[in-house]
PDB file of N, CA and C in Angstrom:
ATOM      1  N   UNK A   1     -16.989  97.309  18.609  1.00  0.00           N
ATOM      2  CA  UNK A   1     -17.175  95.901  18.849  1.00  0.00           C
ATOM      3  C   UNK A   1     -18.641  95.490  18.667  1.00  0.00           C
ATOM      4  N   UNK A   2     -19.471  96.094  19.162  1.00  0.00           N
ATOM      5  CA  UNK A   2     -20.897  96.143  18.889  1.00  0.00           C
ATOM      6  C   UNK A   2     -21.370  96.070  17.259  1.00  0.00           C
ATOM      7  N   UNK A   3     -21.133  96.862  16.270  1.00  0.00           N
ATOM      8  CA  UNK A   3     -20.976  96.872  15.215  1.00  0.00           C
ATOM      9  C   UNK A   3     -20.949  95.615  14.534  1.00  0.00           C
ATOM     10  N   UNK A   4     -19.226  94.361  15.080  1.00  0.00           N
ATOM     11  CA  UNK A   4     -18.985  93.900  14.512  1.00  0.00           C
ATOM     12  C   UNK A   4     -19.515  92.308  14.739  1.00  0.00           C
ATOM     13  N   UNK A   5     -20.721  92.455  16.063  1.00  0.00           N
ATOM     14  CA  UNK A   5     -21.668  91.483  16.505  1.00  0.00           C
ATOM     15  C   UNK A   5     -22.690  91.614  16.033  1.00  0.00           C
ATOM     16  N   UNK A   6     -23.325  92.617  15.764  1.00  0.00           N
ATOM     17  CA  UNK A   6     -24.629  92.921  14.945  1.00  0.00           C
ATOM     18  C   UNK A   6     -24.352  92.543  13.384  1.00  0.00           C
ATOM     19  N   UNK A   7     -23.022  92.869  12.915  1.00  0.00           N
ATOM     20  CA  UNK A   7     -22.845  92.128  11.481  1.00  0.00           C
ATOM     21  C   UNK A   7     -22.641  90.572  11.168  1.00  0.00           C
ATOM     22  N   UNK A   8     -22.124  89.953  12.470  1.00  0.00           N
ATOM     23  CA  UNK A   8     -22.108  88.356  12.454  1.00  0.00           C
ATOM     24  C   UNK A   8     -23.421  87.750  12.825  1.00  0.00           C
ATOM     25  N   UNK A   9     -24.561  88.562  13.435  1.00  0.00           N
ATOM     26  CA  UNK A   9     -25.694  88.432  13.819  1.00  0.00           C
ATOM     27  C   UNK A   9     -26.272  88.394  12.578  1.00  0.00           C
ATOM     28  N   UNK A  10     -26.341  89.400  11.724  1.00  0.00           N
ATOM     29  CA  UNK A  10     -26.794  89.428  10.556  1.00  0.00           C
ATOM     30  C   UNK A  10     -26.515  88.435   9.507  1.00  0.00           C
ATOM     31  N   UNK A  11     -25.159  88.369   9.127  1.00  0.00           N
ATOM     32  CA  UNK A  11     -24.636  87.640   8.691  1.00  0.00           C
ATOM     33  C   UNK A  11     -25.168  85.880   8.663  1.00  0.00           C
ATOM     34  N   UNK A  12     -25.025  85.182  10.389  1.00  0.00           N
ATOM     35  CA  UNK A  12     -25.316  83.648  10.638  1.00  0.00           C
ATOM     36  C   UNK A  12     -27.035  84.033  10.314  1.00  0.00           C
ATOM     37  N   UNK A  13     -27.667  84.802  10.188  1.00  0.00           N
ATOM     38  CA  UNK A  13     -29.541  84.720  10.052  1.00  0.00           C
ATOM     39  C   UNK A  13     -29.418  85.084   8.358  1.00  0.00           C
ATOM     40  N   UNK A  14     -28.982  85.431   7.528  1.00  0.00           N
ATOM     41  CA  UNK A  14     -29.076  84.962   6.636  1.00  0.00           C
ATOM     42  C   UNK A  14     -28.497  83.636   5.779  1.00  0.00           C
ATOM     43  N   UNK A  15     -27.464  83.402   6.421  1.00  0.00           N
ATOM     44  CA  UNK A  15     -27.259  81.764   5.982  1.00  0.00           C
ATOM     45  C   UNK A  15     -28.118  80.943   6.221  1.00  0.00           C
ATOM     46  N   UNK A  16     -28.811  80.667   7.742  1.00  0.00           N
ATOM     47  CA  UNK A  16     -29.908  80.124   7.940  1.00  0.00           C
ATOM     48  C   UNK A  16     -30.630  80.249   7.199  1.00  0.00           C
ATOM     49  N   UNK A  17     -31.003  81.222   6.898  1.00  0.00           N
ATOM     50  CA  UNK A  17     -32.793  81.118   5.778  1.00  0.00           C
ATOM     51  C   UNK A  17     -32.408  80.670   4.019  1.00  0.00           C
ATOM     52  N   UNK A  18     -30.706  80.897   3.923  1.00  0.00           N
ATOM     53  CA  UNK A  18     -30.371  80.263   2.598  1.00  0.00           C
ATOM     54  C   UNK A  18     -30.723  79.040   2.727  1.00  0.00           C
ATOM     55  N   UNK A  19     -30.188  78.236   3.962  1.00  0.00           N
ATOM     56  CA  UNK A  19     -30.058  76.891   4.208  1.00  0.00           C
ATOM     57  C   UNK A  19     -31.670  76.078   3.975  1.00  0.00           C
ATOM     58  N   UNK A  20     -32.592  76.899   5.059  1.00  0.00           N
ATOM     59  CA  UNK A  20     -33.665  76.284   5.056  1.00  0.00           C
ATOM     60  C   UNK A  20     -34.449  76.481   3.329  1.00  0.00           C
ATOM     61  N   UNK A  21     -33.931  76.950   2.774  1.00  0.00           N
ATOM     62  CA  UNK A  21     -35.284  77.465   1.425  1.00  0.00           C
ATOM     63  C   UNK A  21     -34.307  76.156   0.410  1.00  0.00           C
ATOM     64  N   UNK A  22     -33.430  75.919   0.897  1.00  0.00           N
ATOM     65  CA  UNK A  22     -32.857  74.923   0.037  1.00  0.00           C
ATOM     66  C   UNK A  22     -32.850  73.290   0.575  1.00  0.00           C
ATOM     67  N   UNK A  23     -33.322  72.728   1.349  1.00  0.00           N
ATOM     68  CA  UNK A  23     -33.918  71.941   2.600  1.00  0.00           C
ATOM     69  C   UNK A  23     -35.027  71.656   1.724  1.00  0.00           C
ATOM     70  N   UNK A  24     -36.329  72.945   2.206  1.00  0.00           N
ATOM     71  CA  UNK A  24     -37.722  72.895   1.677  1.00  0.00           C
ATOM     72  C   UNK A  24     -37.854  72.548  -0.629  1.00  0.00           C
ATOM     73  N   UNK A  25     -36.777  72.912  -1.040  1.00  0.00           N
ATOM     74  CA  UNK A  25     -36.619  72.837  -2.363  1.00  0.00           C
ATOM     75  C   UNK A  25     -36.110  71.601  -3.017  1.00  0.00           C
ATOM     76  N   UNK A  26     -35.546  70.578  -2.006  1.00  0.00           N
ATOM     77  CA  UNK A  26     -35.212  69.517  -2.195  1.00  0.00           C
ATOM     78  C   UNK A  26     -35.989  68.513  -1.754  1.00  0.00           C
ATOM     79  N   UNK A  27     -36.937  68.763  -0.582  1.00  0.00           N
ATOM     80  CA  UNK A  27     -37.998  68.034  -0.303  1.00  0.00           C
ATOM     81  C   UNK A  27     -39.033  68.147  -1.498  1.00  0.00           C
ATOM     82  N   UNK A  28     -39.680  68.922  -1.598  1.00  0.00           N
ATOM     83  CA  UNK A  28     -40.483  69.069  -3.219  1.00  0.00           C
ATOM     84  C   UNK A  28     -40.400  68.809  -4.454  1.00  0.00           C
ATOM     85  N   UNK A  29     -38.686  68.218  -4.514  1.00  0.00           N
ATOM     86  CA  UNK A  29     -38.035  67.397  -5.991  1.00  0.00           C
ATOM     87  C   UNK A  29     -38.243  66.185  -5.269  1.00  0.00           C
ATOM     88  N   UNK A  30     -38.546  65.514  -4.227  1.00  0.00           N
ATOM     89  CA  UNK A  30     -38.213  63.991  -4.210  1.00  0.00           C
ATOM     90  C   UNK A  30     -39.532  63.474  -3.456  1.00  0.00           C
ATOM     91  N   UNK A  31     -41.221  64.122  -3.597  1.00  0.00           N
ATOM     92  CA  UNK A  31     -42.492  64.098  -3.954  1.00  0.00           C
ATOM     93  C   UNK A  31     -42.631  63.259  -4.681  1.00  0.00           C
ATOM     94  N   UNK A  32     -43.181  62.266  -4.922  1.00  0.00           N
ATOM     95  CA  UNK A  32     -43.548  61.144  -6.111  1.00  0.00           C
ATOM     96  C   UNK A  32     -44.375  62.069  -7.021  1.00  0.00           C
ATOM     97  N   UNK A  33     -44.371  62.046  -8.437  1.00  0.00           N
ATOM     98  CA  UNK A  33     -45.201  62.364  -9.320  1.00  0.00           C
ATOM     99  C   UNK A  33     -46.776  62.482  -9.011  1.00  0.00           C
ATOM    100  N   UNK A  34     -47.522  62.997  -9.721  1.00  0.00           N
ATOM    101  CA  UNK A  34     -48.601  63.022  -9.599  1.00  0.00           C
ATOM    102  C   UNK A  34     -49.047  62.365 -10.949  1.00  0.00           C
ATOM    103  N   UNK A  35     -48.849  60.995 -10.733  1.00  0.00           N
ATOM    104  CA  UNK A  35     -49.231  60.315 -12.095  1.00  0.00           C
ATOM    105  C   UNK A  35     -49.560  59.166 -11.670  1.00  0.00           C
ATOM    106  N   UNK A  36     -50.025  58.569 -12.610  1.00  0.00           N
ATOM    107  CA  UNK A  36     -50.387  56.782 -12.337  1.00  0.00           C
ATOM    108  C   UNK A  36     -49.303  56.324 -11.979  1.00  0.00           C
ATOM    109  N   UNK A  37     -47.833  56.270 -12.372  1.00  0.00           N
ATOM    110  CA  UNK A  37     -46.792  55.666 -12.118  1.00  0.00           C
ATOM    111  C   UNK A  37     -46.239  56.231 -10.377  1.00  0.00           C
ATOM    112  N   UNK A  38     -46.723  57.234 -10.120  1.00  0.00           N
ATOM    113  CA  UNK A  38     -46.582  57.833  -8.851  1.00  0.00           C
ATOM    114  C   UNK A  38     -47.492  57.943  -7.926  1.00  0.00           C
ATOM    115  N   UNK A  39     -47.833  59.100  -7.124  1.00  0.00           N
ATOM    116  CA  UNK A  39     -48.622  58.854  -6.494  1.00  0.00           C
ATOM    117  C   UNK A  39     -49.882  59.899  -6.726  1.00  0.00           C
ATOM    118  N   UNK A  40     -50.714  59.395  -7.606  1.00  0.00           N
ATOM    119  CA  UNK A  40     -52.175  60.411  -8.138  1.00  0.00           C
ATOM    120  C   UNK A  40     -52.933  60.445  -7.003  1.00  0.00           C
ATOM    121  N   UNK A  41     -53.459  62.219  -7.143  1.00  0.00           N
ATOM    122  CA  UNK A  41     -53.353  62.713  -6.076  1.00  0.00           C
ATOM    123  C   UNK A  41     -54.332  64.223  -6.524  1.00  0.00           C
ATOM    124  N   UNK A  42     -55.622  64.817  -6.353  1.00  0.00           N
ATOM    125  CA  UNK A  42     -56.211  65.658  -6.748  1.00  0.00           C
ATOM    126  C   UNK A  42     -55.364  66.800  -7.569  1.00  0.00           C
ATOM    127  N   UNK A  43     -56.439  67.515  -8.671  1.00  0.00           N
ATOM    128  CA  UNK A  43     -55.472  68.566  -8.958  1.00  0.00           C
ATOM    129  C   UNK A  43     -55.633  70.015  -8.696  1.00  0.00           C
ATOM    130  N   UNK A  44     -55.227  70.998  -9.156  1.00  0.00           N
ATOM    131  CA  UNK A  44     -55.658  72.141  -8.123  1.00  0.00           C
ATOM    132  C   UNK A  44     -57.348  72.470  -9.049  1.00  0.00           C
ATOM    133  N   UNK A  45     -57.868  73.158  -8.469  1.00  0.00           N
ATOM    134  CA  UNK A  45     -59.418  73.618  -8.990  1.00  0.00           C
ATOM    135  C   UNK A  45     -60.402  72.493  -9.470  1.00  0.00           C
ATOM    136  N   UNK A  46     -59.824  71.320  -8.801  1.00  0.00           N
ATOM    137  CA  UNK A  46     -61.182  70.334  -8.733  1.00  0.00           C
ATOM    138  C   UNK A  46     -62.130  70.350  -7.780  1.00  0.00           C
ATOM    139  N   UNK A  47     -63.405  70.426  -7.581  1.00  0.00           N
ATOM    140  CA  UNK A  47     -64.499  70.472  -6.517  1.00  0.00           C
ATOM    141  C   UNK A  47     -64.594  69.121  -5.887  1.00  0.00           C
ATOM    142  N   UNK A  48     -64.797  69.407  -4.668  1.00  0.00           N
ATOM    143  CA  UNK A  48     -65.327  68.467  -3.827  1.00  0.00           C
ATOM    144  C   UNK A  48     -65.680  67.133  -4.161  1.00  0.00           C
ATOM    145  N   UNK A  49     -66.831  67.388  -5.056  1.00  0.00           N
ATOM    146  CA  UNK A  49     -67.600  66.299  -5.602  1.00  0.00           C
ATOM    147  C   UNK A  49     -66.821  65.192  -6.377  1.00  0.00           C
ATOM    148  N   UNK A  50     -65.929  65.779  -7.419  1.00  0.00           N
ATOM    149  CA  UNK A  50     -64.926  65.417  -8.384  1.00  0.00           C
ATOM    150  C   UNK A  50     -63.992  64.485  -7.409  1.00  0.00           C
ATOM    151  N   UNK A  51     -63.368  65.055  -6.712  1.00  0.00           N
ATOM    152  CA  UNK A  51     -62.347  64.484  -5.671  1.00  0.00           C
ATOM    153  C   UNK A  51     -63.012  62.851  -5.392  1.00  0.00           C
ATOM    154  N   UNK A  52     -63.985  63.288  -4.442  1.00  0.00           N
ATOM    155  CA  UNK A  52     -64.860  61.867  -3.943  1.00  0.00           C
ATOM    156  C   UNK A  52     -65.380  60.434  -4.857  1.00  0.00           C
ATOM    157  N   UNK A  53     -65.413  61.503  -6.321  1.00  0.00           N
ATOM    158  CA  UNK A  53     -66.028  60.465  -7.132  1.00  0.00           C
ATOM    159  C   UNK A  53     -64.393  59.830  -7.567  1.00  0.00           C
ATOM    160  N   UNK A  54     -63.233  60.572  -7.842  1.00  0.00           N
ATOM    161  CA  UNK A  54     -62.156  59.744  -8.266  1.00  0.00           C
ATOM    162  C   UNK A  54     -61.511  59.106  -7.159  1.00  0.00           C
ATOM    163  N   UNK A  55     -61.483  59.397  -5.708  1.00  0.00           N
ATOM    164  CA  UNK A  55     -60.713  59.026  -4.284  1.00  0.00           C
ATOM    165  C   UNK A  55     -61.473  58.394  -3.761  1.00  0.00           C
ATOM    166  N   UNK A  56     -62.907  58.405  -3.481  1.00  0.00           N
ATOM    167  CA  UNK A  56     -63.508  58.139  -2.098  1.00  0.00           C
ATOM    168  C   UNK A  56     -63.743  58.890  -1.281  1.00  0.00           C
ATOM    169  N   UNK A  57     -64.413  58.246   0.179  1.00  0.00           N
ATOM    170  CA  UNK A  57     -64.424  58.619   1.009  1.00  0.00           C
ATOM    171  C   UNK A  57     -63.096  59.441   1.582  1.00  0.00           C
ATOM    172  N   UNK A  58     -62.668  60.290   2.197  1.00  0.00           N
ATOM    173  CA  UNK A  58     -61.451  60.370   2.888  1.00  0.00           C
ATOM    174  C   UNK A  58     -61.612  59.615   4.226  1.00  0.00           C
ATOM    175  N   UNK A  59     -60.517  59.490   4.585  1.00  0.00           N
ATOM    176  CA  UNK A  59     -60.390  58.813   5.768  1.00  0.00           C
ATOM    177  C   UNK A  59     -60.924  59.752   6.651  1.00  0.00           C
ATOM    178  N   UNK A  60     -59.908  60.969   7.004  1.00  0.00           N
ATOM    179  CA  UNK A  60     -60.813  61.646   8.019  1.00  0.00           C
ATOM    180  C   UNK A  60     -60.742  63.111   7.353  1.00  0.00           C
ATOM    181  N   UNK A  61     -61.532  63.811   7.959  1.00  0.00           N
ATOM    182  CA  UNK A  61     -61.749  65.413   7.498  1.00  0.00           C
ATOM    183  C   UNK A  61     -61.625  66.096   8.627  1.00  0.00           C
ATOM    184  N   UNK A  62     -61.365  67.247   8.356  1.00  0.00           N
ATOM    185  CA  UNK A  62     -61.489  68.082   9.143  1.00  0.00           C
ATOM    186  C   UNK A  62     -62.099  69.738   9.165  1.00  0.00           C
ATOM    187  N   UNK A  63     -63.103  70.660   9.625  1.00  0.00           N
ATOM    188  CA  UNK A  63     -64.011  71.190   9.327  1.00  0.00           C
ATOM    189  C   UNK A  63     -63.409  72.431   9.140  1.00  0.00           C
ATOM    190  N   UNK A  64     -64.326  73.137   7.732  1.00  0.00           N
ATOM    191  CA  UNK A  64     -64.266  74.425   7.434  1.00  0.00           C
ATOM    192  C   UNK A  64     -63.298  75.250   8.796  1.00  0.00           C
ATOM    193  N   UNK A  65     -62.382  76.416   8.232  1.00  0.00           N
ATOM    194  CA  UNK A  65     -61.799  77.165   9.326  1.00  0.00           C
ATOM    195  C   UNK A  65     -61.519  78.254   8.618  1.00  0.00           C
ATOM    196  N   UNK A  66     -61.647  79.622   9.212  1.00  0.00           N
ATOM    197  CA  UNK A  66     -61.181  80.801   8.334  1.00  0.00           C
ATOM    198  C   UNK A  66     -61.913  81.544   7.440  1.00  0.00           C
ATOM    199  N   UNK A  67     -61.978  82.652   6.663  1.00  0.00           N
ATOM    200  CA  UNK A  67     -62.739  82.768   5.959  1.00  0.00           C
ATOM    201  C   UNK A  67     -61.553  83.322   4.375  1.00  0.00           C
ATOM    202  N   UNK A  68     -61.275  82.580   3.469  1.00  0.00           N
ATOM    203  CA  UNK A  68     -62.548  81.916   2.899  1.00  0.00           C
ATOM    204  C   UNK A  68     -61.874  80.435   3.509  1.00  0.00           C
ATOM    205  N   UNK A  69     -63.062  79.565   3.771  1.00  0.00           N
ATOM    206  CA  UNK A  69     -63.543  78.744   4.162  1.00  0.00           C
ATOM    207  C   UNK A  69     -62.184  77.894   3.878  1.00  0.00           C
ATOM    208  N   UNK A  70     -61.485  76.639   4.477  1.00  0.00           N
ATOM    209  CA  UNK A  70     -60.198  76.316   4.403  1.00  0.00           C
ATOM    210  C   UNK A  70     -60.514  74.435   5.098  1.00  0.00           C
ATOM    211  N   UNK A  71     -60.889  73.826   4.479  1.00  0.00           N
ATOM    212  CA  UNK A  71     -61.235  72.378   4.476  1.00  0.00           C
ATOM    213  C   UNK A  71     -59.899  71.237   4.032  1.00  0.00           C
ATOM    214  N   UNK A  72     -59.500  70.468   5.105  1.00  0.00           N
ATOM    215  CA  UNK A  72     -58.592  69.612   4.859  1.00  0.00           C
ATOM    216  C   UNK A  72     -59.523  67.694   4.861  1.00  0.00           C
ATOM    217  N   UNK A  73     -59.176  67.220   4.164  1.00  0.00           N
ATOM    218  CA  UNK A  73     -59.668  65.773   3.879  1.00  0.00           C
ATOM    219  C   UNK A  73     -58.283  65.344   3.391  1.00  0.00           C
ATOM    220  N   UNK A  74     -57.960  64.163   4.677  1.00  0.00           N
ATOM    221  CA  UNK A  74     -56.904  63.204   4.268  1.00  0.00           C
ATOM    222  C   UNK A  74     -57.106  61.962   3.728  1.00  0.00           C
ATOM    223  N   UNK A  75     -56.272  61.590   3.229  1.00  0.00           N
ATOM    224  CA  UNK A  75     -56.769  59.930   2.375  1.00  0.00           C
ATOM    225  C   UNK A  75     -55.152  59.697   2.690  1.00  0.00           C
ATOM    226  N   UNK A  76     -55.452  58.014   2.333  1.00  0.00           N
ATOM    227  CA  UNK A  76     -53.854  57.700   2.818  1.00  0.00           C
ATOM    228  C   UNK A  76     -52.589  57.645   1.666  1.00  0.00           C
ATOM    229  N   UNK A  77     -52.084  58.199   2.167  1.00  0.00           N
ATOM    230  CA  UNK A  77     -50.352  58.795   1.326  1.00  0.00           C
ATOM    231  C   UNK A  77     -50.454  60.587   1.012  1.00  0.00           C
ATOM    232  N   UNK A  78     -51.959  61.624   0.895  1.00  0.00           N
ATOM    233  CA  UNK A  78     -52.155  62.719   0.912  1.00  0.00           C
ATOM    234  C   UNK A  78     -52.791  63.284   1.318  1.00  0.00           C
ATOM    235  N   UNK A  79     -52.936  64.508   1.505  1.00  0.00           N
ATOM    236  CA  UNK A  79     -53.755  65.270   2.402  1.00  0.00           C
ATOM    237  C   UNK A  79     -54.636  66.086   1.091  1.00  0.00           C
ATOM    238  N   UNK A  80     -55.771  66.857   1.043  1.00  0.00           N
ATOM    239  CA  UNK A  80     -55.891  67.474   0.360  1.00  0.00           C
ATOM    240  C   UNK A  80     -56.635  69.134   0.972  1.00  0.00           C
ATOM    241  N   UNK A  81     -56.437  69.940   0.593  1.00  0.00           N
ATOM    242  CA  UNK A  81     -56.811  71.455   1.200  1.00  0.00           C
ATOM    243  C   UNK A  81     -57.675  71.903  -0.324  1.00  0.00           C
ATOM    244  N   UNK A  82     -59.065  72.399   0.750  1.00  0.00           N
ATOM    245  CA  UNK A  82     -59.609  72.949  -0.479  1.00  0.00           C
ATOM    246  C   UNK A  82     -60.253  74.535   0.483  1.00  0.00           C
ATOM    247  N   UNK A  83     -60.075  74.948  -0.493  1.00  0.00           N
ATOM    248  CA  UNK A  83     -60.480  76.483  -0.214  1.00  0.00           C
ATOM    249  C   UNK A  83     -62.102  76.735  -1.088  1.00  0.00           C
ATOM    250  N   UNK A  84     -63.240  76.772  -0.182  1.00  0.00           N
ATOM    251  CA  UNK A  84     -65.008  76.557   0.212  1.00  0.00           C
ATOM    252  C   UNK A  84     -64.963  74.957  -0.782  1.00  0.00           C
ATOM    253  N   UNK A  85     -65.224  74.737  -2.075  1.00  0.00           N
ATOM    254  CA  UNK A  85     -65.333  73.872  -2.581  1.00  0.00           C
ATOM    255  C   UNK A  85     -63.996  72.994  -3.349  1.00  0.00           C
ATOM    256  N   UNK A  86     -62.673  74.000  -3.397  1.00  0.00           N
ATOM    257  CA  UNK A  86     -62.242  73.722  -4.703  1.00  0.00           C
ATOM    258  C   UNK A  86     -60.860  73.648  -4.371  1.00  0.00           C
ATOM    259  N   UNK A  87     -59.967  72.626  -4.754  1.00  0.00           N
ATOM    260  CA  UNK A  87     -58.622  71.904  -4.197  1.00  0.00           C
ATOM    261  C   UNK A  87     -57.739  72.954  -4.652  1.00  0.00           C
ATOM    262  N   UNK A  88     -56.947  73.741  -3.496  1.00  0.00           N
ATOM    263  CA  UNK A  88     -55.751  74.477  -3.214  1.00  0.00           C
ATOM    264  C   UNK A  88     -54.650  74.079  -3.314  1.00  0.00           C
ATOM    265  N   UNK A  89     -54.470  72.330  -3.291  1.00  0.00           N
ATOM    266  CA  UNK A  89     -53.289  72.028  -2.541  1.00  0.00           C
ATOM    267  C   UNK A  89     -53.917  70.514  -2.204  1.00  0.00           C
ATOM    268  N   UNK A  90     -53.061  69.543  -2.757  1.00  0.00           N
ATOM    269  CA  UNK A  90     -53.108  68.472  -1.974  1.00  0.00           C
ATOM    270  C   UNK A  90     -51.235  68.209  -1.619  1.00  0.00           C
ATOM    271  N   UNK A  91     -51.207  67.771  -0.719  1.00  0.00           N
ATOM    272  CA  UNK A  91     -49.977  67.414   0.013  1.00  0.00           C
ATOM    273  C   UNK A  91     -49.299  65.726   0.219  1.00  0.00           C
ATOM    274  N   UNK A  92     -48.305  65.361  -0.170  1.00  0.00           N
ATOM    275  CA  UNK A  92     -47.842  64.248   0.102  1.00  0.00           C
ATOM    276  C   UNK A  92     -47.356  63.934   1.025  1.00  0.00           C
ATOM    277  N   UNK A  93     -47.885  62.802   2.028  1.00  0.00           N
ATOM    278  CA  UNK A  93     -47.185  62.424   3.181  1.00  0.00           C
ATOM    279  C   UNK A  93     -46.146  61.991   3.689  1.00  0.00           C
ATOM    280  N   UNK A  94     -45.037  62.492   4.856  1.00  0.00           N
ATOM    281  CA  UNK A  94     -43.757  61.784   4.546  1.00  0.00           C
ATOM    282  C   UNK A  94     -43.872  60.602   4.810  1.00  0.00           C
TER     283      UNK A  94
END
């Protein structure tokens, strides 16, 4: 009987993680573009400087953490993550 709880155990924890990776994969198709017609938005391996001169100011920042160095600056509708100088990742807001 034990056996056949540890296999339904197993069993319901991998449906879950099917479920969620397909959740997270459908959120990332319905992201607005990263275009003029959408929502433009840094691209990866742009510096600091670059960012500011095409965005602005960000609204707010938040300071170096980690090593290597891990810097978030939000502007409104994205977030952007740069790793010491140079954009990792900018993020769209829900």
């Amino acid at each position: 009987m034990r056996g056949l709880g540890a296999a339904f155990a197993v069993l319901l924890g991998a449906v879950s993680a099917t479920h969620a990776d397909t959740l997270l994969i459908e959120a990332v198709d319905k992201a607005p573009p990263n275009t003029a017609a959408g929502l433009p938005r840094p691209h990866t391996g742009q510096n600091m400087a670059d960012v500011k001169a095409q965005f602005g100011e960000p609204a707010s920042t938040q300071p170096a953490v980690g090593e290597p160095p891990i810097t978030r600056w939000a502007y409104p509708g994205f977030t952007v993550y740069f790793e010491r100088d140079r954009v990792i990742e900018s993020v769209v807001h829900r």
